[in-house]
Protein backbone atom coordinates (compact mmCIF):
# COMPACT_ATOMS: atom_id res chain seq x y z
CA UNK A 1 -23.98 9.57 23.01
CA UNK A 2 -26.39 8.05 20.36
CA UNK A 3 -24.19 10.20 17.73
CA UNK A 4 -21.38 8.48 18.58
CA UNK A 5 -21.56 5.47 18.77
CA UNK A 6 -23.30 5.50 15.00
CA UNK A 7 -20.18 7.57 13.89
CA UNK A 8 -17.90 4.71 15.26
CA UNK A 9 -20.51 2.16 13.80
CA UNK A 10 -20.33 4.14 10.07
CA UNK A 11 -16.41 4.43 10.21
CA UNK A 12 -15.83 0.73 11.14
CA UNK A 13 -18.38 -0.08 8.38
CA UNK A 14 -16.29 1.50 5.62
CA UNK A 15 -13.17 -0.05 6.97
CA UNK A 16 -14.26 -3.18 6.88
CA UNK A 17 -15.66 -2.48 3.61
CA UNK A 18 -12.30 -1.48 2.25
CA UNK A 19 -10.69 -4.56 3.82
CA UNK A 20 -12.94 -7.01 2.74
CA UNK A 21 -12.76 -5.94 -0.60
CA UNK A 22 -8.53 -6.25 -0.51
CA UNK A 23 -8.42 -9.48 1.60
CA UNK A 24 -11.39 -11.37 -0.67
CA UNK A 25 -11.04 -9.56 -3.89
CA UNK A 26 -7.76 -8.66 -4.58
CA UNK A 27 -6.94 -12.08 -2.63
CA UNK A 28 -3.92 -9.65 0.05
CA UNK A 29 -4.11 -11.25 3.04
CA UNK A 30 -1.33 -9.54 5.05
CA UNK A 31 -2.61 -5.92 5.96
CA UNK A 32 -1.71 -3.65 8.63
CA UNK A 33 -4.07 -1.31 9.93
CA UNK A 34 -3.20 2.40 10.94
CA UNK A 35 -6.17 4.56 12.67
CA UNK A 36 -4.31 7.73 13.36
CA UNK A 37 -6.27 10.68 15.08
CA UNK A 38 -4.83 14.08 15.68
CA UNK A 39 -4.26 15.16 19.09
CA UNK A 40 -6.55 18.32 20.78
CA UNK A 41 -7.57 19.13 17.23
CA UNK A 42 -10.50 20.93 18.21
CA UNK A 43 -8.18 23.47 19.79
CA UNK A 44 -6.80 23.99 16.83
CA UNK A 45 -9.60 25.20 15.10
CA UNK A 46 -10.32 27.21 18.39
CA UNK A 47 -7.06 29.16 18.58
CA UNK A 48 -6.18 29.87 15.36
CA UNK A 49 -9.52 29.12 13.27
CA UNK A 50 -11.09 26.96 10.93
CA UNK A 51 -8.88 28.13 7.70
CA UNK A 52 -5.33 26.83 9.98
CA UNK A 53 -7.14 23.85 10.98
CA UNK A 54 -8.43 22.83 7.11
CA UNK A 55 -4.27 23.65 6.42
CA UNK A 56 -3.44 21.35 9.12
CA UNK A 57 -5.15 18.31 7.85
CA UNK A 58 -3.86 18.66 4.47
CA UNK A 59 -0.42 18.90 5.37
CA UNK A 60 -1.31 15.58 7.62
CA UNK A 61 -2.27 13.95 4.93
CA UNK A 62 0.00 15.24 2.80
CA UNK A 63 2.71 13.71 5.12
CA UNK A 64 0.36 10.41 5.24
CA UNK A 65 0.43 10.08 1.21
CA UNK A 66 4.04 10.99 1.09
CA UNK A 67 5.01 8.07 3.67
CA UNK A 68 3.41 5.46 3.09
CA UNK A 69 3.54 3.79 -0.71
CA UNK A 70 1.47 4.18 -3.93
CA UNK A 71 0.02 1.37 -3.44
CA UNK A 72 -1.26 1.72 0.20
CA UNK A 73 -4.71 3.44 1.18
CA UNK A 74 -4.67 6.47 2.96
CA UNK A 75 -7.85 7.27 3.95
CA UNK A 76 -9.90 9.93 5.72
CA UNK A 77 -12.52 8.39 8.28
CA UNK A 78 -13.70 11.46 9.56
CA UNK A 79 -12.89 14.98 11.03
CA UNK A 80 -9.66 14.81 11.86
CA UNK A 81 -9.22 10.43 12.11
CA UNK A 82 -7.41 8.66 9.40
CA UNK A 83 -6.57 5.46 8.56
CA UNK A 84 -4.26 3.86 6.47
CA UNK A 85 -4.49 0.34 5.12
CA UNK A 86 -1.02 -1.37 4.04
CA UNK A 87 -0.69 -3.56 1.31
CA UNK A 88 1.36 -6.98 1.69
CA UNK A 89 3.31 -5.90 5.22
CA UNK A 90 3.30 -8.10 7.76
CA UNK A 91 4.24 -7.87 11.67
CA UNK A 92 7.73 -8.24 11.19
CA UNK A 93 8.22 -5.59 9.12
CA UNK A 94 7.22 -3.36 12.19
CA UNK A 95 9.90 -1.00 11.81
CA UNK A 96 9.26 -0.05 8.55
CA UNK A 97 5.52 1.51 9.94
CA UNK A 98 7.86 3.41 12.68
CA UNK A 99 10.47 4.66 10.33
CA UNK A 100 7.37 5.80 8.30
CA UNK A 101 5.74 7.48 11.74
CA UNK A 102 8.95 8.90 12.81
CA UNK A 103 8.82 10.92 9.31
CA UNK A 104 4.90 12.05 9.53
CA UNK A 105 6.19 13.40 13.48
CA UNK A 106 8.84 15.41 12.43
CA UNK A 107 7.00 17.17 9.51
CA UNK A 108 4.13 17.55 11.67
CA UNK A 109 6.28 19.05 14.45
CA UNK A 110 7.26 21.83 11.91
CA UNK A 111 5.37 25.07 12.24
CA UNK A 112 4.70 26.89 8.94
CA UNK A 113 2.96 29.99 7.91
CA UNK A 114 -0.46 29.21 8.74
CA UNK A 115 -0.19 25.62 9.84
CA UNK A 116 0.71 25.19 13.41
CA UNK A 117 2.37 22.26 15.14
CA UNK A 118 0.32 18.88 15.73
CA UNK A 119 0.85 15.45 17.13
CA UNK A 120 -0.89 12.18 16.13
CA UNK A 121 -1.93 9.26 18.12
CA UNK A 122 -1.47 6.30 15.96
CA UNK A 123 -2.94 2.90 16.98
CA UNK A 124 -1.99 -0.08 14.52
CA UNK A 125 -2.81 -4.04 13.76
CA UNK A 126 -1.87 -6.26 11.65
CA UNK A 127 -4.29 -8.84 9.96
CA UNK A 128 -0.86 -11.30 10.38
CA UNK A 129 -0.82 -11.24 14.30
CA UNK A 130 -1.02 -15.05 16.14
CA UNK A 131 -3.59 -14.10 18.85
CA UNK A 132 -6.17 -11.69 16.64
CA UNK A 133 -9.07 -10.15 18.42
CA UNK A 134 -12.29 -9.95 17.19
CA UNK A 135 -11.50 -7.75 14.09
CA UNK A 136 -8.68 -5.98 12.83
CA UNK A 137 -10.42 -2.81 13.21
CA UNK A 138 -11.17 -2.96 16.72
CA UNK A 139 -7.47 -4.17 17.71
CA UNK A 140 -6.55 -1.48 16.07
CA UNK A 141 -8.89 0.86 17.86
CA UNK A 142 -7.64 -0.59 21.19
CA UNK A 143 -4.25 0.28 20.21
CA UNK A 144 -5.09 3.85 19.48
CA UNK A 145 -7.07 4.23 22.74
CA UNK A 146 -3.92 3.09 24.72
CA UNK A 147 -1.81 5.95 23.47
CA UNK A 148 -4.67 8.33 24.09
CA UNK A 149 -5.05 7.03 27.53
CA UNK A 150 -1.57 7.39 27.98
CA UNK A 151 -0.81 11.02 26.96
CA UNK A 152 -1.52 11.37 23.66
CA UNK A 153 1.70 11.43 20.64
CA UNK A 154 2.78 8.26 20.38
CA UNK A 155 1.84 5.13 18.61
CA UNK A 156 0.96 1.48 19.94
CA UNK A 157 0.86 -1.93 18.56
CA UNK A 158 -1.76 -4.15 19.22
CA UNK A 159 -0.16 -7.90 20.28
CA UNK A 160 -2.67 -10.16 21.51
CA UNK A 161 -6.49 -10.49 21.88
CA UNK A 162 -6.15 -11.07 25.70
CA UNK A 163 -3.55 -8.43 26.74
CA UNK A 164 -2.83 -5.10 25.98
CA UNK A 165 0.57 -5.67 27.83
CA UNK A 166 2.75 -5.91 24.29
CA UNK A 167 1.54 -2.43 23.23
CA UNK A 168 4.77 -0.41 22.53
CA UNK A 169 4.71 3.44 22.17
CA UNK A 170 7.23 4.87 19.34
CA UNK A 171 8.11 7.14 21.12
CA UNK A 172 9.98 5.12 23.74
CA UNK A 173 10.94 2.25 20.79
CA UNK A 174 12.43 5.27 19.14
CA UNK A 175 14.28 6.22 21.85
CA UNK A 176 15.81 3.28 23.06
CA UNK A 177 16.98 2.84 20.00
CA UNK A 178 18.55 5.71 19.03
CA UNK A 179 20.32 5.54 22.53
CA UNK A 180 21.76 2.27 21.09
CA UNK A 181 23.27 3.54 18.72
């Protein structure tokens, strides 16, 4: 138990490292935070070895790099947890994190030669939001937990230091609107 909570200590550390340096620094004050994990990876390796599961996070991040922008930080925290730091987004430009989600799902759903089919659980804050909690890192965190606690492949946005009510999954948001259409 020790181990863990010093791995969760270490990867918060270098996030916050990262984000000081951007919001201080490079003086960017509106930055969303992705942590992204993916689902039951450890079965992964299990059932079809350690060479599939090495493929399978390079085609995640591969996915990652080619979704998000240039100038946005895609990062790998550890094993198979990433996180990816936007530059200059704020909360109202939501959809354009789900449009980018919806894209990493869909190539991630694909099975190829050696690389089998994955789902992430995405958990995302933005440094923008009215009621912040106590950091950016740990709303985000929150988020993620939700959509583990909640069956895994989705994503949630963290709304609000005092409620985890506003969390929406994609999956559902996706849904509904392509129901509307």
């Amino acid at each position: 138990m020790n181990g863990l909570i010093e791995q969760t200590r270490q990867k918060q550390a270098r996030a916050t490292s990262i984000f000081t340096d951007m919001y201080l620094k490079l003086e960017i004050h509106y930055l969303p935070l992705l942590l992204i994990d993916v689902d039951i990876f450890k079965s992964v390796n299990d059932t079809y070895g350690h060479a599939a599961g090495d493929a399978t996070l390079k085609k995640a991040v591969g996915c990652l790099k080619r979704a998000f922008r240039s100038i946005d930080y895609v990062c790998r925290i550890g094993g198979d947890e990433f996180s990816v730091i936007m530059v200059d987004v704020t909360s109202c430009l939501k959809y354009t994190i789900e449009d980018k989600i919806k894209y990493v799902s869909e190539e991630l759903a694909k099975v190829e030669s050696e690389v089998p089919a994955v789902t992430l659980s995405i958990g995302v804050a933005f440094s923008d939001q009215e009621n912040p909690g106590e950091s950016i890192f740990k709303d985000a965190d929150k988020a993620l937990c939700h959509v583990k606690e909640n069956g895994r492949n989705g994503c949630a946005f963290y709304n609000g230091a005092s409620s985890m009510g506003s969390i929406e999954g994609i999956e559902k948001d996706l849904k509904e609107k392509d129901t509307e259409k």
